[in-house]
N, C-alpha and C. Protein backbone atom coordinates (compact mmCIF):
# COMPACT_ATOMS: atom_id res chain seq x y z
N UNK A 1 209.80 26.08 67.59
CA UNK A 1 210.56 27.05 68.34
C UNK A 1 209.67 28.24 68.66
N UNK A 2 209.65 28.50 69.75
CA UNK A 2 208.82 29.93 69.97
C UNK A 2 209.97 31.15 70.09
N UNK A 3 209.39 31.94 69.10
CA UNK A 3 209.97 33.56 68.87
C UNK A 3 209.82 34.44 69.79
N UNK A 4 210.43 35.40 70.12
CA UNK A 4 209.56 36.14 70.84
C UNK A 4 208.48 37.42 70.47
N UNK A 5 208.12 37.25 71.22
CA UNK A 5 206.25 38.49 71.12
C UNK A 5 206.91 39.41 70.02
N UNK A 6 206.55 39.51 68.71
CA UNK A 6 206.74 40.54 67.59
C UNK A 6 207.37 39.91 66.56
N UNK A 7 208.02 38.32 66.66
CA UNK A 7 208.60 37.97 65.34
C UNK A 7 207.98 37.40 64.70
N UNK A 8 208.11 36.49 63.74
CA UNK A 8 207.33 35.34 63.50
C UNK A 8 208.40 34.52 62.29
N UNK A 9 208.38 33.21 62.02
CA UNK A 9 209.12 32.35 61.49
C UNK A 9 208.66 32.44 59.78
N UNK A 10 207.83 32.82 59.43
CA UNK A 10 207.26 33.05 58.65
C UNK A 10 207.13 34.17 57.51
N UNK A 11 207.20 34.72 56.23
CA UNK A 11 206.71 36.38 56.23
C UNK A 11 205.42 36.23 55.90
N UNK A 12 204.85 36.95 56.49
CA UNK A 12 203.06 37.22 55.66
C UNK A 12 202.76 38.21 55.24
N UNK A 13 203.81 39.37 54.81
CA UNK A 13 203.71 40.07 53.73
C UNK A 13 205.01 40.73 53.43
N UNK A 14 204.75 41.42 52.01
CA UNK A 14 206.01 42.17 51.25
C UNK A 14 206.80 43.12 52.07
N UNK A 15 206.14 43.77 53.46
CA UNK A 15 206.99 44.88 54.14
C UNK A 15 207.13 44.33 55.25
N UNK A 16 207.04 42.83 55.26
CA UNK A 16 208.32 42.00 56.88
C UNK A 16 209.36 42.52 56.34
N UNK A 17 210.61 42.58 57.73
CA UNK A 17 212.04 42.45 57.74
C UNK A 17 212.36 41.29 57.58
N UNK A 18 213.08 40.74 57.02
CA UNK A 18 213.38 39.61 57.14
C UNK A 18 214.76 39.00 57.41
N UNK A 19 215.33 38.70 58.90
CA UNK A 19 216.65 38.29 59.05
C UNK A 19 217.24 36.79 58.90
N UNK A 20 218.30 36.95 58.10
CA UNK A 20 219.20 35.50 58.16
C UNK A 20 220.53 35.48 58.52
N UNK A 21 220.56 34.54 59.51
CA UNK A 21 221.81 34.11 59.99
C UNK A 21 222.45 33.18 58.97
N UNK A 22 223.47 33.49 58.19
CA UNK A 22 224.00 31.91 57.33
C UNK A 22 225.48 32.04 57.95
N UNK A 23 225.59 30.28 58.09
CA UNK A 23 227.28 29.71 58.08
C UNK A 23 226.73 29.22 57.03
N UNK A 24 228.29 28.61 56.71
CA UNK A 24 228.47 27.75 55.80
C UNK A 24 227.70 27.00 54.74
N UNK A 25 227.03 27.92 54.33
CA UNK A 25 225.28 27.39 53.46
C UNK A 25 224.27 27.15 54.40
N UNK A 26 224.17 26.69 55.62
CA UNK A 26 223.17 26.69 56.50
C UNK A 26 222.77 28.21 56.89
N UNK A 27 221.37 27.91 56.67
CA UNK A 27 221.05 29.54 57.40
C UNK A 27 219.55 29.21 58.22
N UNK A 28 219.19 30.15 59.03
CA UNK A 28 218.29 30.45 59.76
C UNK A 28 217.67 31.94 59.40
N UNK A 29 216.49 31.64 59.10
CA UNK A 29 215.64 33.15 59.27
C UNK A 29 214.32 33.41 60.02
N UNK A 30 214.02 34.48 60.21
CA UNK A 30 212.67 34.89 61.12
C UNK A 30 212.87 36.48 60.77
N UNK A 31 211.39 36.86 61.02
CA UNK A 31 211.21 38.39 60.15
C UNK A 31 210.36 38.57 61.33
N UNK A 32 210.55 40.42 61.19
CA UNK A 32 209.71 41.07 62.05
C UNK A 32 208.33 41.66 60.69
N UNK A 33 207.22 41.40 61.56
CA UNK A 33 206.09 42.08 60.56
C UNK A 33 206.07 42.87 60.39
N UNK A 34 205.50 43.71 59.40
CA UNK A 34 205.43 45.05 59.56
C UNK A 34 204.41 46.01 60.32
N UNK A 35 203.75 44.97 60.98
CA UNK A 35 202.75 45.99 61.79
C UNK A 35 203.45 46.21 63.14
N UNK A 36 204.16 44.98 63.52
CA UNK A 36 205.16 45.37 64.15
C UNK A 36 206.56 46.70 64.22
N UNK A 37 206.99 46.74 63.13
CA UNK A 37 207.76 47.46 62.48
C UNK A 37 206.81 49.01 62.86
N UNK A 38 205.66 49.21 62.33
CA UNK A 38 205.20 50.19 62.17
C UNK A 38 204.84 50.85 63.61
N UNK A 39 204.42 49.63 64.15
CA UNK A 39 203.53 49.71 65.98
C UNK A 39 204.64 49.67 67.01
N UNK A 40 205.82 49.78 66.45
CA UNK A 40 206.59 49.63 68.11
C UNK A 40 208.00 50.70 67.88
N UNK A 41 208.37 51.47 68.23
CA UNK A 41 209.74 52.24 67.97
C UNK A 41 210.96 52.08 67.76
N UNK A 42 212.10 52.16 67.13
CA UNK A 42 213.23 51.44 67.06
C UNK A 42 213.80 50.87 68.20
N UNK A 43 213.93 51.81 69.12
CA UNK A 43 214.69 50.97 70.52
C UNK A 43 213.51 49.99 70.96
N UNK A 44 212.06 50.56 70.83
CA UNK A 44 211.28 48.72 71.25
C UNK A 44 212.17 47.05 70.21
N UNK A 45 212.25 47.36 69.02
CA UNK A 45 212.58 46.42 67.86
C UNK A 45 213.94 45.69 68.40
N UNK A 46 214.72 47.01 68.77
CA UNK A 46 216.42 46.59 69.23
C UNK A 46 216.21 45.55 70.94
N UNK A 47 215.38 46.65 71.84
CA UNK A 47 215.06 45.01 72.82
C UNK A 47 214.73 44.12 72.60
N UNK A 48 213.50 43.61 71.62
CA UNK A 48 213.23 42.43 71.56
C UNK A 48 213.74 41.47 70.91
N UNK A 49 215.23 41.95 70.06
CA UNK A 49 216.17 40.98 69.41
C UNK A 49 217.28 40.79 70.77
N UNK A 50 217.78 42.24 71.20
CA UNK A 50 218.82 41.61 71.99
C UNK A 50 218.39 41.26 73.35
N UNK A 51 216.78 41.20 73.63
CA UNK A 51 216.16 39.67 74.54
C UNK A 51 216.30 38.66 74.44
N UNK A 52 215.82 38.46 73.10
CA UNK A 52 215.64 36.93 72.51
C UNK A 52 217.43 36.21 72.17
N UNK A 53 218.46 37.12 72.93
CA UNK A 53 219.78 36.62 72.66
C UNK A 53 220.11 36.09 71.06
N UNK A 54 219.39 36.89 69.91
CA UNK A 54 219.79 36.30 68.38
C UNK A 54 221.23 36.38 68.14
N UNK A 55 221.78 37.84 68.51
CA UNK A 55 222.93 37.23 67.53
C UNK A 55 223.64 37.01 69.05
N UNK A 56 224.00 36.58 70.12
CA UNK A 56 224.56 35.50 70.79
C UNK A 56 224.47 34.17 70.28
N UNK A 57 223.35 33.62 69.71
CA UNK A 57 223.06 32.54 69.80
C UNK A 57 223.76 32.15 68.45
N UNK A 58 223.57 33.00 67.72
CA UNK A 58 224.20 32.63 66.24
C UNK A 58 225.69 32.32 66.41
N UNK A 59 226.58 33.49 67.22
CA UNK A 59 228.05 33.33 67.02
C UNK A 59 228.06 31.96 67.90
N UNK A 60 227.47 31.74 68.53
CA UNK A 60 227.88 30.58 69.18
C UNK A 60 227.73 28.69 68.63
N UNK A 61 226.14 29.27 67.63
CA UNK A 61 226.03 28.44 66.54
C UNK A 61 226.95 28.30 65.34
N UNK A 62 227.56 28.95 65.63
CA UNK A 62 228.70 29.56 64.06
C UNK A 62 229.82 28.35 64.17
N UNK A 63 229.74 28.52 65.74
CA UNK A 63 231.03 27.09 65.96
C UNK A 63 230.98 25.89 65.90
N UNK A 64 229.17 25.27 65.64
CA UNK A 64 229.05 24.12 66.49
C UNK A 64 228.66 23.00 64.94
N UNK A 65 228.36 22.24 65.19
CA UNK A 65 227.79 21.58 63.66
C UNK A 65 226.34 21.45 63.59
N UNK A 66 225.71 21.79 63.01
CA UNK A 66 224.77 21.99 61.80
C UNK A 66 224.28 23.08 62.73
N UNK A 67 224.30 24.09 62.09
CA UNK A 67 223.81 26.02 62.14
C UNK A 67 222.83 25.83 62.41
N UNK A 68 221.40 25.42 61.35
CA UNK A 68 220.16 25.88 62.01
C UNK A 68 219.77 25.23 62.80
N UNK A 69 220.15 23.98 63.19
CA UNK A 69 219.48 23.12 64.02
C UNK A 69 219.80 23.72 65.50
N UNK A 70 221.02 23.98 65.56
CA UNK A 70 221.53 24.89 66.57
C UNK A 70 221.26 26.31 67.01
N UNK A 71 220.24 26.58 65.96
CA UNK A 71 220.27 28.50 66.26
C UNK A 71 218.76 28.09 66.54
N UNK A 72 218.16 27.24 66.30
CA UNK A 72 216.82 26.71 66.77
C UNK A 72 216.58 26.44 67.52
N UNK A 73 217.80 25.79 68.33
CA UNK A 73 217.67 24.87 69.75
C UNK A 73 217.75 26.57 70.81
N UNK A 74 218.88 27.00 70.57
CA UNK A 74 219.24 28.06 71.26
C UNK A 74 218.27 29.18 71.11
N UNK A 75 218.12 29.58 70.75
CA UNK A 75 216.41 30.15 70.45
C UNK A 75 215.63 30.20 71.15
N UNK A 76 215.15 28.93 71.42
CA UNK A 76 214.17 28.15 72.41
C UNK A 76 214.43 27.97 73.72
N UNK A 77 215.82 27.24 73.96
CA UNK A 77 216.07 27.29 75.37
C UNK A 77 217.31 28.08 76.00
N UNK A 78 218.09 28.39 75.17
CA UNK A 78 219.66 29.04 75.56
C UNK A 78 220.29 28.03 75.42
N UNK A 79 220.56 26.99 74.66
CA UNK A 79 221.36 26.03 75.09
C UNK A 79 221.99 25.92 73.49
N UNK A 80 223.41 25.92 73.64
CA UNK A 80 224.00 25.87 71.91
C UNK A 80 224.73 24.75 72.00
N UNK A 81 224.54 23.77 71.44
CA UNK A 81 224.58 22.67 70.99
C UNK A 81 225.01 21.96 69.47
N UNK A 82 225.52 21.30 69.51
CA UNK A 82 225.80 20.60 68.16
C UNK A 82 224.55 19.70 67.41
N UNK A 83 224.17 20.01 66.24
CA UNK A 83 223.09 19.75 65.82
C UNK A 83 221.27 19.96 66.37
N UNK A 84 221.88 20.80 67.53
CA UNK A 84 220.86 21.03 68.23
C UNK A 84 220.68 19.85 69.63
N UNK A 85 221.44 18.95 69.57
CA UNK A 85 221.37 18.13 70.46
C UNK A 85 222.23 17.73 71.68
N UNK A 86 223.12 17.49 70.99
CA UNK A 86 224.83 17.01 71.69
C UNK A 86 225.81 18.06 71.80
N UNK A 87 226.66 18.26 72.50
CA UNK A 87 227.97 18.84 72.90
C UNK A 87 226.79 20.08 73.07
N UNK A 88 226.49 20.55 74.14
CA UNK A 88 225.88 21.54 74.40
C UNK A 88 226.77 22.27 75.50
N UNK A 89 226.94 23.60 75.05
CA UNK A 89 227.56 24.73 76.00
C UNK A 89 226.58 25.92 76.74
């Protein structure tokens, strides 16, 4: 899945943010770095989540069956889907 410019799927150190989406025991996470954090201003941080459509994609994953596979798919292309595959809205 590609993130957009400032996140990363990963943490590579102790002062990432680190966000998770969980349903139902399924969860999804991705963290902002902290050089990011440090290098860009709050309203830069707040565009590049509500660009990347995260929490759209989540409530819409919230409905569908299996969460991360779905907050992965949608992520990537806009497309929210059931398991990431089928019944796509």
């Amino acid at each position: 899945m590609a993130l957009k410019a400032g996140l990363t799927e990963q943490r590579a150190s102790a002062g990432d943010l680190g966000i998770t989406f969980e349903v139902n025991g399924e969860s999804y996470s991705f963290f902002i770095p902290e050089a990011t954090l440090k290098s860009k201003s709050k309203s830069e941080i707040v565009k590049i989540l509500d660009d990347g459509d995260y929490t759209a994609c989540a409530i819409c994953c919230s409905q569908k069956k299996g969460f991360a596979l779905c907050l992965a798919r949608c992520l990537s292309d806009g497309k929210c889907c059931d398991d990431g595959a089928s019944n796509c809205s």
